[in-house]
PDB file of N, CA and C in Angstrom:
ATOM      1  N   UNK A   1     -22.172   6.790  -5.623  1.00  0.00           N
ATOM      2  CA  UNK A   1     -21.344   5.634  -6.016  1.00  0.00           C
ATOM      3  C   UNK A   1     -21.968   4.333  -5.493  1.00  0.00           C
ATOM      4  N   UNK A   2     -22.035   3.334  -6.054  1.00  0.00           N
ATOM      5  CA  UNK A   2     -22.237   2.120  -6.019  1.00  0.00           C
ATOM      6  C   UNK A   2     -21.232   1.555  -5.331  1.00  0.00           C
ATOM      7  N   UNK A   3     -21.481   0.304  -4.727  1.00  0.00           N
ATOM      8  CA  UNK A   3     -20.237  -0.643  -3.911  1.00  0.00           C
ATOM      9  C   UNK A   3     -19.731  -0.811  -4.937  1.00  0.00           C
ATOM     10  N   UNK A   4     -19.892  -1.218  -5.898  1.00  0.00           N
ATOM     11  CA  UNK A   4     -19.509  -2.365  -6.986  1.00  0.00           C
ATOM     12  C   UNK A   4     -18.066  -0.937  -7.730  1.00  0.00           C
ATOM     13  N   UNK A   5     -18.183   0.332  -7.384  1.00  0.00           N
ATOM     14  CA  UNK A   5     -17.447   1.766  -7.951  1.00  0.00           C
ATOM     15  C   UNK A   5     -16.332   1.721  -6.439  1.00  0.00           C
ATOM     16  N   UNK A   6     -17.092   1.570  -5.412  1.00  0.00           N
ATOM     17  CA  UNK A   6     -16.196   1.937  -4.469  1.00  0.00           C
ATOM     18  C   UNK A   6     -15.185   0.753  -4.201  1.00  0.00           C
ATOM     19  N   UNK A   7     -15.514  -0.541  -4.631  1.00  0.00           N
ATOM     20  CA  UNK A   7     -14.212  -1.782  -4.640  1.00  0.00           C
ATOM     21  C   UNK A   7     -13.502  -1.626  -5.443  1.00  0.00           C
ATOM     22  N   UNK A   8     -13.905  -1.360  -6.572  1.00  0.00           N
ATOM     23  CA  UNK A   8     -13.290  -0.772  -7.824  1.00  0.00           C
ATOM     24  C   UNK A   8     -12.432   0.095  -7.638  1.00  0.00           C
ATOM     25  N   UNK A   9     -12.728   1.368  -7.002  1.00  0.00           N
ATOM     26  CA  UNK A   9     -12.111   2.463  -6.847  1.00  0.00           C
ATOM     27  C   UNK A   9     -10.682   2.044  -5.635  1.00  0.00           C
ATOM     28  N   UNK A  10     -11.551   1.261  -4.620  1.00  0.00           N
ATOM     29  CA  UNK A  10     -10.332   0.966  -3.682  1.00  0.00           C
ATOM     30  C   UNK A  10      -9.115   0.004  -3.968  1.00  0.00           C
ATOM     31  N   UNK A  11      -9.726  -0.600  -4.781  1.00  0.00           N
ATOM     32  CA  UNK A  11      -8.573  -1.932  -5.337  1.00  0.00           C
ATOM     33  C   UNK A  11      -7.327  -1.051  -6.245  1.00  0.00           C
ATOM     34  N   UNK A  12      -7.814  -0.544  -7.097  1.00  0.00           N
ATOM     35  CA  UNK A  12      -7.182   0.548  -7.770  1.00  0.00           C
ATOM     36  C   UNK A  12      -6.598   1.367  -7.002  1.00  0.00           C
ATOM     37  N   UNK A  13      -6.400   1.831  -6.003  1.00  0.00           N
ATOM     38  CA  UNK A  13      -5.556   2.800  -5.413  1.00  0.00           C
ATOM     39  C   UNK A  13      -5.184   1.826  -4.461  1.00  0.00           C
ATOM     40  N   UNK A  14      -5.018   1.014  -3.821  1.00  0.00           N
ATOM     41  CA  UNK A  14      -3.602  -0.124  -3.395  1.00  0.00           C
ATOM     42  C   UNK A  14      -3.077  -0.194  -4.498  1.00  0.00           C
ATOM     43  N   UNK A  15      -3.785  -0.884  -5.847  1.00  0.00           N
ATOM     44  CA  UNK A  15      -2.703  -1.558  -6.637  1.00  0.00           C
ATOM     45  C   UNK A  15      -2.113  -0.500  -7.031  1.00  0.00           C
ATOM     46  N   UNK A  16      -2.134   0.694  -7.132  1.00  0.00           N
ATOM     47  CA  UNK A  16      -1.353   2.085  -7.624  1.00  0.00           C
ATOM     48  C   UNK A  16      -0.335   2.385  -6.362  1.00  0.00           C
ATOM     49  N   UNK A  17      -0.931   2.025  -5.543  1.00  0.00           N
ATOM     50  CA  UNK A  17       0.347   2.613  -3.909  1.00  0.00           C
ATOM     51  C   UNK A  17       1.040   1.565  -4.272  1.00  0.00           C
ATOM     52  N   UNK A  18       1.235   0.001  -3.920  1.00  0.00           N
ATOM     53  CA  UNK A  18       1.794  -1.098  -4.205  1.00  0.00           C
ATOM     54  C   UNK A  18       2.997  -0.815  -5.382  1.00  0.00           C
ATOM     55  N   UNK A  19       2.491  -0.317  -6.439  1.00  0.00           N
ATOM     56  CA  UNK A  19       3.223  -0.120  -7.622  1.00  0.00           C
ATOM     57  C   UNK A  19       4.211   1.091  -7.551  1.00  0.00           C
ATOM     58  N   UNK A  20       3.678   2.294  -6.514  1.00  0.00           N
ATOM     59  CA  UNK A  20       4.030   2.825  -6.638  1.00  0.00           C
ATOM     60  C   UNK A  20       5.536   3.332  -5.519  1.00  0.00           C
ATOM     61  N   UNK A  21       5.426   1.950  -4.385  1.00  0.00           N
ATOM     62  CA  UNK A  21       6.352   1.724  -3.312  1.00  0.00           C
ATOM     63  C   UNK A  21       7.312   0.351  -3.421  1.00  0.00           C
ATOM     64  N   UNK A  22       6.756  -0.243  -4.835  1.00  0.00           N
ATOM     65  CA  UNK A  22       7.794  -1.297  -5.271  1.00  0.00           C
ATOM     66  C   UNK A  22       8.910  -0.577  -6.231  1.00  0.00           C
ATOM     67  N   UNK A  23       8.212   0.523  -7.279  1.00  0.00           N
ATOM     68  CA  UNK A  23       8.998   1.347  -8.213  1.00  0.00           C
ATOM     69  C   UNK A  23       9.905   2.295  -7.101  1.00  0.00           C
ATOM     70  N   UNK A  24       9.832   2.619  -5.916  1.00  0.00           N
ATOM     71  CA  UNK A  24      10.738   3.793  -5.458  1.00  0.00           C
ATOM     72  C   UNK A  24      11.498   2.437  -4.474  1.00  0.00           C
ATOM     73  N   UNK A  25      10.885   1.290  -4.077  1.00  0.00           N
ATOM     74  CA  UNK A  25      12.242   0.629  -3.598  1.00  0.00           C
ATOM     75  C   UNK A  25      13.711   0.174  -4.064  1.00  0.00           C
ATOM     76  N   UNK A  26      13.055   0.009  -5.690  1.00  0.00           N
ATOM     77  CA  UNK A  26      13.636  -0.683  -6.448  1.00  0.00           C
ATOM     78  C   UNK A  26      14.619   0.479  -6.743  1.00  0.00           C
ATOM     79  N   UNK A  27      14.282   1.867  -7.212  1.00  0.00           N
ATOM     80  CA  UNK A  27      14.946   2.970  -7.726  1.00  0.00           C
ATOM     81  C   UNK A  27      16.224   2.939  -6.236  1.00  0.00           C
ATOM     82  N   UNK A  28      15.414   2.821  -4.813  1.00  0.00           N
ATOM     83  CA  UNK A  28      16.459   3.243  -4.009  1.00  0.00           C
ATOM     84  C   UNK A  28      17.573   2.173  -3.575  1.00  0.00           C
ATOM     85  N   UNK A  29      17.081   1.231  -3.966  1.00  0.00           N
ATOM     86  CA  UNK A  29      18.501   0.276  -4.479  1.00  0.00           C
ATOM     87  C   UNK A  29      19.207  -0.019  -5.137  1.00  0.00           C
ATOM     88  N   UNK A  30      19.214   0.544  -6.902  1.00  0.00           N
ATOM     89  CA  UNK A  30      19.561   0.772  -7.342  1.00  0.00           C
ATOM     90  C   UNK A  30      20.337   1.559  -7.018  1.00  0.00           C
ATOM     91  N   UNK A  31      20.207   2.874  -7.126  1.00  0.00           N
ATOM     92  CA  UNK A  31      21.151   4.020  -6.463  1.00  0.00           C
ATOM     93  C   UNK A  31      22.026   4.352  -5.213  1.00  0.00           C
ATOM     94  N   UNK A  32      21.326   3.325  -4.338  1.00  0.00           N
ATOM     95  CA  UNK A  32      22.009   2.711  -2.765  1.00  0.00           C
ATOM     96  C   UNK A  32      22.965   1.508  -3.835  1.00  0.00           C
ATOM     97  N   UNK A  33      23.123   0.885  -4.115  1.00  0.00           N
ATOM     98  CA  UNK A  33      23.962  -0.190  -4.910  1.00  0.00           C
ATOM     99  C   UNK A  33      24.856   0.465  -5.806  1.00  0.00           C
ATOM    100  N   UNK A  34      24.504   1.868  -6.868  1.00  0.00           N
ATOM    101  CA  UNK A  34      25.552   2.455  -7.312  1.00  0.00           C
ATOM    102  C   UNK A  34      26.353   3.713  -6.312  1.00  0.00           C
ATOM    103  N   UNK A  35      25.845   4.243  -5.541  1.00  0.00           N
ATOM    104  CA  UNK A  35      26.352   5.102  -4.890  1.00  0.00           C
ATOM    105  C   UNK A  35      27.482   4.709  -4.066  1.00  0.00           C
ATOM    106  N   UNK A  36      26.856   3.566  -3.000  1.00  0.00           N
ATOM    107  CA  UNK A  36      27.651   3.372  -2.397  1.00  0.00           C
ATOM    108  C   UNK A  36      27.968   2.062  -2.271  1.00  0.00           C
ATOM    109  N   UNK A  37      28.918   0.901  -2.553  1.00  0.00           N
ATOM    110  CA  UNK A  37      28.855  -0.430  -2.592  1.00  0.00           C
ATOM    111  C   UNK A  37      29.586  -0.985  -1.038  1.00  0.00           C
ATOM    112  N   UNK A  38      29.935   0.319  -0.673  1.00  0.00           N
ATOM    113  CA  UNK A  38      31.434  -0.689   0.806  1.00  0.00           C
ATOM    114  C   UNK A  38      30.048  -0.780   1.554  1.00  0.00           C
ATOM    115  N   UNK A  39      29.250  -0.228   1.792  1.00  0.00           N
ATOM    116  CA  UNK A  39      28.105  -0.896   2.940  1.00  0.00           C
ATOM    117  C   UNK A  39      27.320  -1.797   2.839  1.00  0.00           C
ATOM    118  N   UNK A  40      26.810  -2.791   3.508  1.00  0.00           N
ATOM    119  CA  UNK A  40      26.584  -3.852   2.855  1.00  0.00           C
ATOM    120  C   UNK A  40      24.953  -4.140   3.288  1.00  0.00           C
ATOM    121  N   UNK A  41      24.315  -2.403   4.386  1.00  0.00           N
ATOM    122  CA  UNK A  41      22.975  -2.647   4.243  1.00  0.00           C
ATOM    123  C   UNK A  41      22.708  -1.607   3.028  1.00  0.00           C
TER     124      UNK A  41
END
């Protein structure tokens, strides 16, 4: 692999973790917001 494969490669797997820990925050507030509303964290 080339640097120019391995920045590539690394940028791409943050921006996939990133995406992939904004999509399960969002899901668990959602479902923290319908489940339960009397708590207010």
């Amino acid at each position: 692999m080339t640097h120019l494969d391995t920045v590539a490669f690394t940028s791409w797997s943050v921006l996939t973790a990133v995406c992939m820990i904004s999509i399960g925050l969002i899901y668990r507030r959602f479902t923290r917001t319908g489940k339960n509303e009397t708590r207010p964290s």
